[in-house]
Protein backbone atom coordinates (compact mmCIF):
# COMPACT_ATOMS: atom_id res chain seq x y z
CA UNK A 1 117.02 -93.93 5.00
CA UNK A 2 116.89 -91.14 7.23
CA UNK A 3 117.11 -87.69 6.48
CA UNK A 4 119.70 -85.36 7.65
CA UNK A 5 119.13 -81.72 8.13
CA UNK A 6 122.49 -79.81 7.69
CA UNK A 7 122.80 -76.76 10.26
CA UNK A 8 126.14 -75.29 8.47
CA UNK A 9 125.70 -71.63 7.71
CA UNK A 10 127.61 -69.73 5.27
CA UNK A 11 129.18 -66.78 6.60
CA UNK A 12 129.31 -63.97 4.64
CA UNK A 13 132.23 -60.96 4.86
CA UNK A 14 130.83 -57.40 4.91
CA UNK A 15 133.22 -55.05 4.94
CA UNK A 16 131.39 -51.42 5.57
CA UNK A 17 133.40 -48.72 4.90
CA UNK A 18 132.47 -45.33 5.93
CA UNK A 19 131.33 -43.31 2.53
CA UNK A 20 134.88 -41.20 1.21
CA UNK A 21 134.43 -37.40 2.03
CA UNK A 22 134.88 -34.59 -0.34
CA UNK A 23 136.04 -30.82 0.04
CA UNK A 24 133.93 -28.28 -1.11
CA UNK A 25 136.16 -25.40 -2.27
CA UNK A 26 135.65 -21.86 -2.80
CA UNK A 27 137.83 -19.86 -4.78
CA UNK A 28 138.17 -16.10 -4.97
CA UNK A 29 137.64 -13.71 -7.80
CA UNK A 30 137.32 -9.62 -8.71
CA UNK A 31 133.88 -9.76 -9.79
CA UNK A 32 131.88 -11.96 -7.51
CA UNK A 33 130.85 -9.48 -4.35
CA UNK A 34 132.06 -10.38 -0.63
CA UNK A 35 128.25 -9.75 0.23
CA UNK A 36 126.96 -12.54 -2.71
CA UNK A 37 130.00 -14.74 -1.29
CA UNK A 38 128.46 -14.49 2.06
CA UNK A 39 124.94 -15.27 1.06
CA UNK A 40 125.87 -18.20 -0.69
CA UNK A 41 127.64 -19.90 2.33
CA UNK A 42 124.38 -18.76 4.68
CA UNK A 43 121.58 -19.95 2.21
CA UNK A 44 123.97 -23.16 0.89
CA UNK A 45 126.22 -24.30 3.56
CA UNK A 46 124.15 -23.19 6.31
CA UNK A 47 126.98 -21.29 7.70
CA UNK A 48 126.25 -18.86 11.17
CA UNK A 49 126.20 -15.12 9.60
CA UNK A 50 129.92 -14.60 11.76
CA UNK A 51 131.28 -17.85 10.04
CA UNK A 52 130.17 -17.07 6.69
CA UNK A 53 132.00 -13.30 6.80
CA UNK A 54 134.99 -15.05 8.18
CA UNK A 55 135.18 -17.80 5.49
CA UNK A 56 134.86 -15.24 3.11
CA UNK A 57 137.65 -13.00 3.85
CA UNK A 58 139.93 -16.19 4.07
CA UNK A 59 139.04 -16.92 0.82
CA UNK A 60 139.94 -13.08 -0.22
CA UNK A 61 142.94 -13.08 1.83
CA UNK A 62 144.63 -16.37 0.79
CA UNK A 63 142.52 -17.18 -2.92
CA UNK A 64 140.84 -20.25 -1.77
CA UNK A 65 139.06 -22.17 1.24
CA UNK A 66 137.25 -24.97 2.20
CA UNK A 67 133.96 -24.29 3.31
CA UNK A 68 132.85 -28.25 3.71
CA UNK A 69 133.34 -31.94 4.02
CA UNK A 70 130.22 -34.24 2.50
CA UNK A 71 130.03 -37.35 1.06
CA UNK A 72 130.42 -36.79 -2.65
CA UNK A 73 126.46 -36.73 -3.97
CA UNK A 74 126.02 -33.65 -1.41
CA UNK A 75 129.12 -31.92 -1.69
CA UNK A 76 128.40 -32.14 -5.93
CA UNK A 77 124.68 -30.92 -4.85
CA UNK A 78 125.99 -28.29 -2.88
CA UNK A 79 128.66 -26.68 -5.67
CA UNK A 80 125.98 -27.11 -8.18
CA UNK A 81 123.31 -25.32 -6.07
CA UNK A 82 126.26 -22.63 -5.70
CA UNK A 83 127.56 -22.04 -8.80
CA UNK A 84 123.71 -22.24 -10.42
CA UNK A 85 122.86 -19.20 -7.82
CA UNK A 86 125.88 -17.01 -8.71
CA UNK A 87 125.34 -17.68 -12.56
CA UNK A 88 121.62 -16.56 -12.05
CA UNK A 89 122.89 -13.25 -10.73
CA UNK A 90 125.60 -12.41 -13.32
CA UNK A 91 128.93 -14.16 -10.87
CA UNK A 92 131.16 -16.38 -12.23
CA UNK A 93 131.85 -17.90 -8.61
CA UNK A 94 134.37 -20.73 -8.94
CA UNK A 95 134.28 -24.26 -6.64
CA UNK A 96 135.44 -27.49 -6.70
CA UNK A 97 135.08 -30.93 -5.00
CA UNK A 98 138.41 -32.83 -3.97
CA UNK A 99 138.42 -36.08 -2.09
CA UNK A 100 139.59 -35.58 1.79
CA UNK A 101 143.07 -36.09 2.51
CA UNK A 102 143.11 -39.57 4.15
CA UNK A 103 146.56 -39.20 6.12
């Protein structure tokens, strides 16, 4: 008896999704300096010197601001690498990471 060689393939469904995306968000407070604030979004973020003064005094005008959208393991690097800088020179900076409005 012959043998037969079968040429069905399975098919497999891969749905990729594009990672989620998280806000990184900066909050104001009266003892972290405007100055420190700005550092941290040049030396962090990697924010232009112009964008990083203007992203501070939106977060001193209004309390709080986003200042970026990763995917979650950089935007927790990030706020860790922040809040680990202020703490090392005597700030109690505040940030958070939210998942992105999906609307």
């Amino acid at each position: 008896m012959a043998k037969e060689q079968s040429q069905l393939r399975e098919r497999q469904r891969i749905n990729l999704k594009e990672p989620r995306r998280y806000k990184v968000i900066i909050y104001n407070d009266d003892f972290t300096s405007m100055e420190f604030v700005v550092i941290v979004l040049i030396r962090v973020f990697f924010k232009s010197e112009e964008e990083a003064k203007a992203l501070m005094l939106k977060v001193h005008h209004s309390g709080k601001s986003v200042v970026g959208i990763y995917t979650y393991d950089i935007a927790l690097s990030k706020t860790q690498k922040a809040t680990t800088m202020a703490r090392e020179h005597g700030f109690p900076l505040r940030m958070s990471v939210e998942p992105e409005d999906n609307n």
